[in-house]
Protein backbone atom coordinates (compact mmCIF):
# COMPACT_ATOMS: atom_id res chain seq x y z
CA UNK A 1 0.00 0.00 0.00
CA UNK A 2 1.53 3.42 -0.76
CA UNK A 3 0.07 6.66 0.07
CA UNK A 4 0.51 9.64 -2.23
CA UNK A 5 -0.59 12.24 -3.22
CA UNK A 6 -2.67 12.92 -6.82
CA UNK A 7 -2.82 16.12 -8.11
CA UNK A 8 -5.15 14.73 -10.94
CA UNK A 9 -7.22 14.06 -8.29
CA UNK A 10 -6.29 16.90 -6.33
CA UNK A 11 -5.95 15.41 -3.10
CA UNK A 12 -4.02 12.99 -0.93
CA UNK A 13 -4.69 8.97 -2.15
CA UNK A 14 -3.81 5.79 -1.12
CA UNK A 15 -2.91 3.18 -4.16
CA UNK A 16 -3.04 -0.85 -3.15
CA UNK A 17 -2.26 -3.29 -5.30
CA UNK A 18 -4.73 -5.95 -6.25
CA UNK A 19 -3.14 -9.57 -6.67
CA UNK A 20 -4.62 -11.72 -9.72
CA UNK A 21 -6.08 -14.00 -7.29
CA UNK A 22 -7.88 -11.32 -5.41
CA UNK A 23 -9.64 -9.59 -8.80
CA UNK A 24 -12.44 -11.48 -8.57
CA UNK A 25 -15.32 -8.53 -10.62
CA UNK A 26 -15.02 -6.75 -13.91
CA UNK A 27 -14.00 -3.32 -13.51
CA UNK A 28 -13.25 -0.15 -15.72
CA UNK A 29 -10.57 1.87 -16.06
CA UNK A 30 -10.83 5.46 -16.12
CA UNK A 31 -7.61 5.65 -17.57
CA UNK A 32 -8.51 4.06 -20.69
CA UNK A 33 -11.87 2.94 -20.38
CA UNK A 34 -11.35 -0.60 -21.03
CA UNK A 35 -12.92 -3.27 -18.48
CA UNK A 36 -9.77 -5.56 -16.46
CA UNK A 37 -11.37 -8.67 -16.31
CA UNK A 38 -11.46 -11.01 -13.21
CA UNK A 39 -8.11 -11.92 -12.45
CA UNK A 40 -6.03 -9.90 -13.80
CA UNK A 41 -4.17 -7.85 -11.37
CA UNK A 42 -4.32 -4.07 -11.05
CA UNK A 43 -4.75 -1.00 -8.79
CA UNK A 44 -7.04 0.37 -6.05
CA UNK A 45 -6.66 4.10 -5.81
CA UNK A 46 -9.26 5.36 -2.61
CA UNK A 47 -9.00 8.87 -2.15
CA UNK A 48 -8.47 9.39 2.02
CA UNK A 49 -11.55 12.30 2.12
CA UNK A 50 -13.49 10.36 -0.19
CA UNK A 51 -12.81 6.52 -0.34
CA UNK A 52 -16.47 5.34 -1.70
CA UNK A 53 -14.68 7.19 -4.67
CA UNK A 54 -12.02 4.35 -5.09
CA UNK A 55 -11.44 3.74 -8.13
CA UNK A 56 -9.67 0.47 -10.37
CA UNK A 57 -6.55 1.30 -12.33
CA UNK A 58 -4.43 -1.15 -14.70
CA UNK A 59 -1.08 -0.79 -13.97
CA UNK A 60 0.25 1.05 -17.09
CA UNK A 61 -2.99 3.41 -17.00
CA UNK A 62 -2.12 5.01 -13.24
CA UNK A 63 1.44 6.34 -14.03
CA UNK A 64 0.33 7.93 -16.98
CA UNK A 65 -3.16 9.15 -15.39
CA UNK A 66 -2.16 12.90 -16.13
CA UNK A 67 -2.19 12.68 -19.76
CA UNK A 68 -6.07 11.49 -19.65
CA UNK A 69 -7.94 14.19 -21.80
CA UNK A 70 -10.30 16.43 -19.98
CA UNK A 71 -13.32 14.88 -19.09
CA UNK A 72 -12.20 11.34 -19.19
């Protein structure tokens, strides 16, 4: 678990990582908008003021969250 903060997101996160064996629902990522599919690991980001806001990252999409067009 690492704790962070995203200015994205503009305020302080924490990211976990999700093992394959533990992705057990189809999620979708707002970094590209593509589902990741039960077991396939990826990220929890929960925002610490807001964490029913968490949201499911793939790996690649999170460290390259800031070049997301606006309102993606």
């Amino acid at each position: 678990m690492q704790r962070g903060y995203d200015s994205a997101m503009d305020e302080p996160v924490t990211v976990r990582r999700i093992q394959p064996y533990q992705a057990v629902k189809t999620y979708l990522c707002p970094g590209c908008n593509q589902e990741i599919p039960p077991g396939l690991g990826h990220l929890v980001v929960v925002p610490e003021e807001h964490p029913e806001d968490r949201t499911h990252w793939h790996h690649v999409c999170w460290p390259m969250r800031h070049r997301r067009r606006p309102g993606r």
